[in-house]
C-alpha atoms as a PDB file:
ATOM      1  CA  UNK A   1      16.507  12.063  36.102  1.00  0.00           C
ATOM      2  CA  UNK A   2      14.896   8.876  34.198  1.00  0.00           C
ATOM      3  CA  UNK A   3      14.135   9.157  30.698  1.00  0.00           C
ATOM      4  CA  UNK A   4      10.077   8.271  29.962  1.00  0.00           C
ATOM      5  CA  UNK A   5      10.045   5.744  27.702  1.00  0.00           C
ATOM      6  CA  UNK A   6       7.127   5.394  25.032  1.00  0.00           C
ATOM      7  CA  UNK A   7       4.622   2.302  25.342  1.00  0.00           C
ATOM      8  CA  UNK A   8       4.947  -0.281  22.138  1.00  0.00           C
ATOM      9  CA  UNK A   9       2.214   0.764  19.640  1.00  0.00           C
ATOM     10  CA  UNK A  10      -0.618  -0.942  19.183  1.00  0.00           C
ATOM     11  CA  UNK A  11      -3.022  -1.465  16.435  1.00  0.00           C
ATOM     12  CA  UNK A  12      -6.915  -2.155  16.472  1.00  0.00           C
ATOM     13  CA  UNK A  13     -10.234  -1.881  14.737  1.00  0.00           C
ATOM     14  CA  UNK A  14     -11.173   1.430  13.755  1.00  0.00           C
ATOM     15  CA  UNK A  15     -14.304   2.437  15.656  1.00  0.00           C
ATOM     16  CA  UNK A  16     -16.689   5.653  15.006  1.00  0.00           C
ATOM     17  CA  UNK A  17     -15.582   7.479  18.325  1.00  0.00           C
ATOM     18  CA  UNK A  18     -12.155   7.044  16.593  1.00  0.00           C
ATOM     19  CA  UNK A  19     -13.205   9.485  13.818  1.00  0.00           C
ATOM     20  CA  UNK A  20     -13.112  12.896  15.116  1.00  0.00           C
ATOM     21  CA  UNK A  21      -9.325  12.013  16.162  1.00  0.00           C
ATOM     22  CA  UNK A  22      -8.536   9.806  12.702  1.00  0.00           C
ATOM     23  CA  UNK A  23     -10.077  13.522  10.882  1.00  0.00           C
ATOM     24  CA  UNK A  24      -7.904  15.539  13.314  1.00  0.00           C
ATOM     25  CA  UNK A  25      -4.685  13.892  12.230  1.00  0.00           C
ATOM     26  CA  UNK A  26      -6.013  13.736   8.162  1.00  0.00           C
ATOM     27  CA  UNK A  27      -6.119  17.218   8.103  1.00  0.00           C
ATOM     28  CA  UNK A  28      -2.766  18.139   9.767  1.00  0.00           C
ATOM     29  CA  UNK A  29      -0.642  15.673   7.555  1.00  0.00           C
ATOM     30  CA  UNK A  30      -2.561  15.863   4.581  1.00  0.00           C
ATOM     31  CA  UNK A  31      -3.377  19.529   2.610  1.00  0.00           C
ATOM     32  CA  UNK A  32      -6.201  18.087   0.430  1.00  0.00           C
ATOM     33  CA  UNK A  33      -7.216  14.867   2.395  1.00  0.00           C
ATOM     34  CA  UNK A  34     -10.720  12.954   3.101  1.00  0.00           C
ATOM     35  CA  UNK A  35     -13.442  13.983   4.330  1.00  0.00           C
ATOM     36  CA  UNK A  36     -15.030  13.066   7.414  1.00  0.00           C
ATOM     37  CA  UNK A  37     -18.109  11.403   5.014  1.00  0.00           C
ATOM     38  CA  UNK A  38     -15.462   9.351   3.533  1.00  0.00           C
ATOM     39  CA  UNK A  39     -14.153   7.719   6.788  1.00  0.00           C
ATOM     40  CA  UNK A  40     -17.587   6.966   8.118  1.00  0.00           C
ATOM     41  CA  UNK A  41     -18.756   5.481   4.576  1.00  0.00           C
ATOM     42  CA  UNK A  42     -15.302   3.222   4.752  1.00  0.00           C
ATOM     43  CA  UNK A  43     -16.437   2.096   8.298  1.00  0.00           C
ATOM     44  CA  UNK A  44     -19.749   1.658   7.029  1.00  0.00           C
ATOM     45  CA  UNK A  45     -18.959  -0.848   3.460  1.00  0.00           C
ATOM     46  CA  UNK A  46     -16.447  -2.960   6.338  1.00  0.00           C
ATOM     47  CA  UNK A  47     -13.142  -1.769   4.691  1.00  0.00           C
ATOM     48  CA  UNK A  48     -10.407  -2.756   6.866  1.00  0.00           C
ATOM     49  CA  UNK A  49      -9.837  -0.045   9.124  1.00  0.00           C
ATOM     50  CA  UNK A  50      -7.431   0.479  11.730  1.00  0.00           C
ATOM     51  CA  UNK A  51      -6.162   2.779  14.256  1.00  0.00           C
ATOM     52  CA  UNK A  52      -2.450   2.776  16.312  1.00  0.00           C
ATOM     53  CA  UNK A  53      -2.226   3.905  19.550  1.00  0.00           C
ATOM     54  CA  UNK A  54       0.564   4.303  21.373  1.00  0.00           C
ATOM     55  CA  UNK A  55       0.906   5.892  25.520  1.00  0.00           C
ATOM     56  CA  UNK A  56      -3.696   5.432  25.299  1.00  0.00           C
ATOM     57  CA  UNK A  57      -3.076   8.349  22.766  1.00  0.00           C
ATOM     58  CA  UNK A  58      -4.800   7.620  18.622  1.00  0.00           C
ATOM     59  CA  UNK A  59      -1.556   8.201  16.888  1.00  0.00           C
ATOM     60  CA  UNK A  60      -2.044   6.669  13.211  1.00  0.00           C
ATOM     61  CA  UNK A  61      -5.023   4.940  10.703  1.00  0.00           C
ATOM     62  CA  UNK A  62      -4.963   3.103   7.785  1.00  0.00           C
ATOM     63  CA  UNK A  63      -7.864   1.798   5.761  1.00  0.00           C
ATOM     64  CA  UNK A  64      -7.281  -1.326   3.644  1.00  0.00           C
ATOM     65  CA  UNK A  65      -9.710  -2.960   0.854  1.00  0.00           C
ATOM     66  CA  UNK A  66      -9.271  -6.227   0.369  1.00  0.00           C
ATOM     67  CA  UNK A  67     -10.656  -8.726  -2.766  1.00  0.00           C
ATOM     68  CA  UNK A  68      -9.839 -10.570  -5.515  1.00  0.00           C
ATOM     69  CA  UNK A  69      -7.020 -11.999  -4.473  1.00  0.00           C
ATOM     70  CA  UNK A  70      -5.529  -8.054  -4.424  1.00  0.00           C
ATOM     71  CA  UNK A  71      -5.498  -5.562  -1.351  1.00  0.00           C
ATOM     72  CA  UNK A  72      -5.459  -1.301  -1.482  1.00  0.00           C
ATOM     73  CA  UNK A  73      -4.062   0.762   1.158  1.00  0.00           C
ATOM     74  CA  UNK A  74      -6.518   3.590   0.822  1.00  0.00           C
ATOM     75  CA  UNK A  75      -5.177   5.654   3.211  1.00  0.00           C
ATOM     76  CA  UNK A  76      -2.387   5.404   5.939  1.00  0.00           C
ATOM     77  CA  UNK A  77      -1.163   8.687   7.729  1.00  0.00           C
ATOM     78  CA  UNK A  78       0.864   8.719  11.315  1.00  0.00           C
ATOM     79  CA  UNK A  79       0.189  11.979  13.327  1.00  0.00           C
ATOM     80  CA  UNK A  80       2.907  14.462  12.270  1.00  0.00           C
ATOM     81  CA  UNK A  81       4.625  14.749  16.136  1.00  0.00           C
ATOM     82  CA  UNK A  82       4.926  10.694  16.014  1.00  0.00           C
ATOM     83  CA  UNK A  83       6.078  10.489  12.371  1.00  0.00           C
ATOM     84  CA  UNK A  84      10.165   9.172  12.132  1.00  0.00           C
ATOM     85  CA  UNK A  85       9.794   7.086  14.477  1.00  0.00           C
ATOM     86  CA  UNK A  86       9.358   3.487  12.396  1.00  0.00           C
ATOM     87  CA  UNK A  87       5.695   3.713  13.342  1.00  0.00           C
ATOM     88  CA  UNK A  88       4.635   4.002   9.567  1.00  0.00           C
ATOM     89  CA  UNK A  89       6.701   1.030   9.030  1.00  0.00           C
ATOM     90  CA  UNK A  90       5.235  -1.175  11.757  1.00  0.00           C
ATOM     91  CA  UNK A  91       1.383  -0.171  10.101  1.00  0.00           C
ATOM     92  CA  UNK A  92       2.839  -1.596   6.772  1.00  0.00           C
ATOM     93  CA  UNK A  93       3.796  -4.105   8.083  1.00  0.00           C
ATOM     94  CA  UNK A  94       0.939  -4.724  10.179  1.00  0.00           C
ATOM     95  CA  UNK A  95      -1.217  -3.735   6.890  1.00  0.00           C
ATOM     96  CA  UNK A  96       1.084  -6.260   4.446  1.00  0.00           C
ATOM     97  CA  UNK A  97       0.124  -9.170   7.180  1.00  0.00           C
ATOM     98  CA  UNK A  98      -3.815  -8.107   7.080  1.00  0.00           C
ATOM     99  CA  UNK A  99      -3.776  -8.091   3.200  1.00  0.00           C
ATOM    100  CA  UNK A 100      -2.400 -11.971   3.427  1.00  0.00           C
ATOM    101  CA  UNK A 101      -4.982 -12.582   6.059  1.00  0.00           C
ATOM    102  CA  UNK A 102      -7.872 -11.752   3.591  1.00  0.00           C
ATOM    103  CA  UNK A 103      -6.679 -13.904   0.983  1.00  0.00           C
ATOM    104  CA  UNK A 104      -4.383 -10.783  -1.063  1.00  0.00           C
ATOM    105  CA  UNK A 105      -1.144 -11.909  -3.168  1.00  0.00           C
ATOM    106  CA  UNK A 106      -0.746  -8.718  -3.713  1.00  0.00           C
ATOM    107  CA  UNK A 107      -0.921  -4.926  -2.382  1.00  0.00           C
ATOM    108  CA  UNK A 108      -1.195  -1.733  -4.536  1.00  0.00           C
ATOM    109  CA  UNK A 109      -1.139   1.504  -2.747  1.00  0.00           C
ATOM    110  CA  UNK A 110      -0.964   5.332  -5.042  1.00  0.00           C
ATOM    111  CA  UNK A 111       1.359   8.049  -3.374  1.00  0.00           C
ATOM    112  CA  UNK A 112       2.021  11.526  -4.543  1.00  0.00           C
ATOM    113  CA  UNK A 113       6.067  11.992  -5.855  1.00  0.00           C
ATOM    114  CA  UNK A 114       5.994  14.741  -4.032  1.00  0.00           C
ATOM    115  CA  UNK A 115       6.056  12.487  -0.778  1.00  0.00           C
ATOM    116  CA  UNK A 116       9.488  11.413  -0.786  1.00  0.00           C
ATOM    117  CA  UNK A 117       9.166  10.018   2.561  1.00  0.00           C
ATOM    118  CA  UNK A 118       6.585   8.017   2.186  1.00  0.00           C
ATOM    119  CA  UNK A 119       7.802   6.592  -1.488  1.00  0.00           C
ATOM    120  CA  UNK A 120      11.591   5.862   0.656  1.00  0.00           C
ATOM    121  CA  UNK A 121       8.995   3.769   2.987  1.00  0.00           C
ATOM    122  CA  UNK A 122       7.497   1.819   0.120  1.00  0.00           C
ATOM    123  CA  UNK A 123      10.272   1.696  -1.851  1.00  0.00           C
ATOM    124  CA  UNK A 124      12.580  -0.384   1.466  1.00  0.00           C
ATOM    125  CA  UNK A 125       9.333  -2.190   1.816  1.00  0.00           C
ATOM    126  CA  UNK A 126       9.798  -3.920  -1.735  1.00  0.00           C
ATOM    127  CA  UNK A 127       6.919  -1.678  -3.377  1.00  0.00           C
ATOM    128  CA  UNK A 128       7.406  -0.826  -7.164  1.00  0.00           C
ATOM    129  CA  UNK A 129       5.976   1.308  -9.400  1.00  0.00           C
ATOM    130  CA  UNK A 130       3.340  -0.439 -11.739  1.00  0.00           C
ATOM    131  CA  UNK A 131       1.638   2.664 -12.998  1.00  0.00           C
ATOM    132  CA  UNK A 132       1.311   6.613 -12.598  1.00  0.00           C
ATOM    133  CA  UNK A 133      -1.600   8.108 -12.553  1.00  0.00           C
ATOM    134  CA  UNK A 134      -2.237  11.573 -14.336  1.00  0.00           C
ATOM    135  CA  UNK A 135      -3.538  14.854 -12.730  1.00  0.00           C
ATOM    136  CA  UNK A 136      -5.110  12.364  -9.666  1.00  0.00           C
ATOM    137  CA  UNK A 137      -4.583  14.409  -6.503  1.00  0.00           C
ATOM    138  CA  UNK A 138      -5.543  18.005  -6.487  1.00  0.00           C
ATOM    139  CA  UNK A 139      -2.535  20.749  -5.421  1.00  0.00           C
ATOM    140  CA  UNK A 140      -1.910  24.211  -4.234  1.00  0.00           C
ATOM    141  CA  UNK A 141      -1.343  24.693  -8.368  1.00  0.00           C
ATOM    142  CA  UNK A 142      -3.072  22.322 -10.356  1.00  0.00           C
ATOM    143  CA  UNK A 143      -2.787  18.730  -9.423  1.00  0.00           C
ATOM    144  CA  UNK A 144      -0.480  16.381  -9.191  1.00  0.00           C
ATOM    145  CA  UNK A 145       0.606  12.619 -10.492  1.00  0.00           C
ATOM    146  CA  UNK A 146      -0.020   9.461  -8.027  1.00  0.00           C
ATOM    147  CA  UNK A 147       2.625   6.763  -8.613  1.00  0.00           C
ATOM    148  CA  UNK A 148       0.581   3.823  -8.504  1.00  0.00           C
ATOM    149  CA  UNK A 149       3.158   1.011  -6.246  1.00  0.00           C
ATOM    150  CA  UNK A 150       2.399  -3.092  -5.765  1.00  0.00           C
ATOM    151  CA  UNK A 151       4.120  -5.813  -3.875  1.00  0.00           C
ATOM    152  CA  UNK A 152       3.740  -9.208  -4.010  1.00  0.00           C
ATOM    153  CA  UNK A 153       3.075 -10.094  -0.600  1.00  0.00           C
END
């Protein structure tokens, strides 16, 4: 019996028959994500958007704005069967690089404290929290804060 091993992931331009997978994935990992409108207008203004694949499967997306000298990860989410794998590190990494690449010194990003996973990630990553924003993501009950994270890249 041979173990099947899984293909190195890859990352490339976002395209629009990416979105009805990129959607797919928003709504498993996230309860009150985008909307489909918001991908295609992201695609449309030329954000930096990206897709990973990994075994010719869409497995992860992240959108990055980039000006000013700063960058914004807008969104980044890894398909929930894939996620613990380091694949959410390699995007922010990949993300970090395409920030420089455009000119950024620096990269801001908001999470919800609630996502203690994803604030670990940032956190190893050499993000630190520069702000908190109030009430900014809805929630089952209310809403909920966004730590607002930068690193000097």
């Amino acid at each position: 019996m041979s173990a099947q091993r899984e293909a190195m992931p890859c990352m490339r331009p976002m395209l629009d028959s990416d979105l009805r997978a990129v959607f797919a994935i928003e709504e498993q990992v996230y309860p009150f994500g985008w909307t489909l409108k918001i991908f295609q207008d992201c695609l449309r203004v030329r954000y930096s958007c990206w897709v990973m694949e990994q075994d010719e499967e869409l497995v992860g997306y992240a959108i990055l704005s980039a000006a000013a000298g700063e960058a914004h990860i807008l969104n980044i989410a890894i398909h929930p069967e894939r996620q613990g794998r380091g694949l959410g590190r390699q995007m922010m990494h990949f993300l970090i690089d395409t920030a420089r690449e455009h000119g950024a010194d620096t990269v801001f990003l908001e999470v919800r404290p609630s996502n203690r996973s994803a604030v670990h990630l940032y956190d190893s990553m050499g993000f630190n929290q520069v702000g908190l924003r109030r009430d900014y993501y809805p929630a089952s009950v209310g809403r909920e804060d966004a730590i607002i994270m930068a690193c000097v890249v």
